[in-house]
N, C-alpha and C. Protein backbone atom coordinates (compact mmCIF):
# COMPACT_ATOMS: atom_id res chain seq x y z
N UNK A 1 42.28 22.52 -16.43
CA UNK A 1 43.56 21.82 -16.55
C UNK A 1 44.56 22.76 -17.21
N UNK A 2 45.90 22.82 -16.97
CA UNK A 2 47.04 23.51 -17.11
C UNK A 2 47.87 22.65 -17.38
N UNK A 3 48.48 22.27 -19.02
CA UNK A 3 49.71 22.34 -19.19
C UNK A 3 50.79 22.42 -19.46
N UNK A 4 51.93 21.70 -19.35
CA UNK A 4 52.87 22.50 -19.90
C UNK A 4 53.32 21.81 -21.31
N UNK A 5 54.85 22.17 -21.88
CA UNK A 5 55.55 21.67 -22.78
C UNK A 5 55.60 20.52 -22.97
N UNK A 6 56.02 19.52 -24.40
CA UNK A 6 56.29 18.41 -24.51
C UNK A 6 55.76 17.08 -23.15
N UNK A 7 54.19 17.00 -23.43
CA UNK A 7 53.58 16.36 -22.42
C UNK A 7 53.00 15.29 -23.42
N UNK A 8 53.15 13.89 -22.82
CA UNK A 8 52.63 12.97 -23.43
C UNK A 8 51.29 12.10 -22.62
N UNK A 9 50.25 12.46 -23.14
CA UNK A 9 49.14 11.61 -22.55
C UNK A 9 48.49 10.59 -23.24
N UNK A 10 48.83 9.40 -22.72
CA UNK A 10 48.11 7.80 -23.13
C UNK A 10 46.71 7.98 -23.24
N UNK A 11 45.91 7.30 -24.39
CA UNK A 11 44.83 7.25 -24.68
C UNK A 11 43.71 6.71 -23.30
N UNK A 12 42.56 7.18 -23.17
CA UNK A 12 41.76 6.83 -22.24
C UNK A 12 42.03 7.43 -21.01
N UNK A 13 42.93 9.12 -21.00
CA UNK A 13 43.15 9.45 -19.64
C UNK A 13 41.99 10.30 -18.91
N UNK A 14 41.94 10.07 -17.96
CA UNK A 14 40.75 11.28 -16.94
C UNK A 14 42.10 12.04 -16.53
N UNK A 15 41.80 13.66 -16.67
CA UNK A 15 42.57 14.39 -16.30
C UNK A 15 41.48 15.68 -15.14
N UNK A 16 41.00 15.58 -13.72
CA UNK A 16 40.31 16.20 -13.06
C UNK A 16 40.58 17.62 -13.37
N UNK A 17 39.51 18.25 -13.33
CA UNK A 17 39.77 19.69 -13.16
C UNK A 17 40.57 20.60 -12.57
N UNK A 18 41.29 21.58 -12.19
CA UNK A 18 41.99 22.82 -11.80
C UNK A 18 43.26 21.78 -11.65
N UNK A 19 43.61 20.50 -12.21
CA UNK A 19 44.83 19.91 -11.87
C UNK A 19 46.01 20.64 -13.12
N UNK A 20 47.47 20.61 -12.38
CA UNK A 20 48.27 21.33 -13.17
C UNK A 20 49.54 19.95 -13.69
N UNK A 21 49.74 19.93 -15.10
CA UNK A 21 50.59 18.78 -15.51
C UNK A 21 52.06 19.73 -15.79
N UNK A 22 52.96 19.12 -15.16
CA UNK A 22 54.03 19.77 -15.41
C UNK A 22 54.84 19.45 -16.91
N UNK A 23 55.87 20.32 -17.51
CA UNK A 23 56.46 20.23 -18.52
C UNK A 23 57.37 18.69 -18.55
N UNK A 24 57.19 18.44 -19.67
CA UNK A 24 58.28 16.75 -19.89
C UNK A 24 57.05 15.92 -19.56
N UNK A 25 55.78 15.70 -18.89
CA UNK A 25 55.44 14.72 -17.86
C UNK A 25 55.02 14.20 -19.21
N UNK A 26 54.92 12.14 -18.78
CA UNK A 26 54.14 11.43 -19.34
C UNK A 26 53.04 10.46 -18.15
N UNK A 27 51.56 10.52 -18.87
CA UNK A 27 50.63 9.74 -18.34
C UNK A 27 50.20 8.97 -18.53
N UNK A 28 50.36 7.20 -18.39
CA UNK A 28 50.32 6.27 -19.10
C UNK A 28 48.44 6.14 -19.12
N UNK A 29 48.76 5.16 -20.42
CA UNK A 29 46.98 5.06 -20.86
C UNK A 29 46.43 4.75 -19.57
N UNK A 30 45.00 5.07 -20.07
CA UNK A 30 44.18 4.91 -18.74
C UNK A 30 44.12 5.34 -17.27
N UNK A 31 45.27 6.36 -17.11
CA UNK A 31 45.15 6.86 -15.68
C UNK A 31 43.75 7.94 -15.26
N UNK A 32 44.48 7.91 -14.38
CA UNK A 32 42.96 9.23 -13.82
C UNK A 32 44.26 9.59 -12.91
N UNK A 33 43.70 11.13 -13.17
CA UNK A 33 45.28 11.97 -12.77
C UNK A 33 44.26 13.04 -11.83
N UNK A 34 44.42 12.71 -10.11
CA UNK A 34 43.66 13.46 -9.42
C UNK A 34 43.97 15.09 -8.78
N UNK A 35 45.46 14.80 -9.04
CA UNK A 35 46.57 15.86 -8.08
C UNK A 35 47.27 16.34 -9.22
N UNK A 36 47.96 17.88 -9.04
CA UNK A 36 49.11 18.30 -9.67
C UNK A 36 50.20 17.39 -9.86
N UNK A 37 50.79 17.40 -11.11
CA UNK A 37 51.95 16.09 -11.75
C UNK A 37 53.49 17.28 -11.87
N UNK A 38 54.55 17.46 -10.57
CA UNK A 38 55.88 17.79 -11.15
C UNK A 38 56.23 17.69 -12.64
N UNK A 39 57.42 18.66 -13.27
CA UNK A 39 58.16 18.30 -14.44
C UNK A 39 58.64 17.18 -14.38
N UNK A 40 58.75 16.37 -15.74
CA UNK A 40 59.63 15.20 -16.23
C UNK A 40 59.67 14.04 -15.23
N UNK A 41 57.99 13.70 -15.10
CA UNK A 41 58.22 12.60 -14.38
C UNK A 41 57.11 11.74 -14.67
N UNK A 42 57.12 10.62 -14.90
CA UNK A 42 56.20 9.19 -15.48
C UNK A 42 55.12 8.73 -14.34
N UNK A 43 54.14 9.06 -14.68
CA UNK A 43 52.83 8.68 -14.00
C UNK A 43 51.68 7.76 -14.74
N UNK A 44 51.19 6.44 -13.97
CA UNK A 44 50.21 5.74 -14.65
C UNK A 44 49.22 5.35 -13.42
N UNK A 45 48.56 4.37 -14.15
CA UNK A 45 47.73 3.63 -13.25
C UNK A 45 46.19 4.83 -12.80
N UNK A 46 45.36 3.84 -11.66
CA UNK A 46 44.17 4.60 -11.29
C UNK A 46 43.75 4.22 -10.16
N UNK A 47 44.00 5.56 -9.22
CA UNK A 47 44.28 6.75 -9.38
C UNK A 47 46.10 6.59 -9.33
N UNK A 48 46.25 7.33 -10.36
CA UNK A 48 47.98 7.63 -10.82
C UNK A 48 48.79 7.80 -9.77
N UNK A 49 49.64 6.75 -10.42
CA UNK A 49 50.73 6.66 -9.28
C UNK A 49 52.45 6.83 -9.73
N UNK A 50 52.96 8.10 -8.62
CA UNK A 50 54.41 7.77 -9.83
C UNK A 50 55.73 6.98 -10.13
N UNK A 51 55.78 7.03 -10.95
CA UNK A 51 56.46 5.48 -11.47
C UNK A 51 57.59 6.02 -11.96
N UNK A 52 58.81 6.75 -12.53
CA UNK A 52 60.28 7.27 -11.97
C UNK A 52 60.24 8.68 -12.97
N UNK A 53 61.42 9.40 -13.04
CA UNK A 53 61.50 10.80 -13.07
C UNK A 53 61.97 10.07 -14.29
N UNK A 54 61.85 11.17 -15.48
CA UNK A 54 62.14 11.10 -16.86
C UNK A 54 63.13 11.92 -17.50
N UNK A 55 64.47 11.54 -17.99
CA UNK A 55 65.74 12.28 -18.08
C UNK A 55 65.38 13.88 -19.05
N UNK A 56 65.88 14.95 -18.63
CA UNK A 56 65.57 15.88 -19.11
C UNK A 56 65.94 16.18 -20.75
């Protein structure tokens, strides 16, 4: 796993291997994050789904 700056991850996350989290991103509790996550953008649920871009 790879990532970047000011990243916020909710308690209880699965984060898969060689996946890359971009800078700004937040992952709400409990996701399972299967794919690379863009900068500054809000992802939850399982398997994570994204839910809107987060002001820079």
């Amino acid at each position: 796993m790879s990532k970047g700056d000011d990243v916020f991850i909710g308690l209880n996350v699965c984060i898969c291997s060689s996946v890359t989290i971009g800078k700004g991103t937040i992952i709400g509790a409990g996701s399972v994050v299967t794919k690379d996550i863009s900068p500054y953008r809000v992802w939850a649920g399982n398997s994570t789904r994204y839910i809107k871009d987060r002001a820079k």
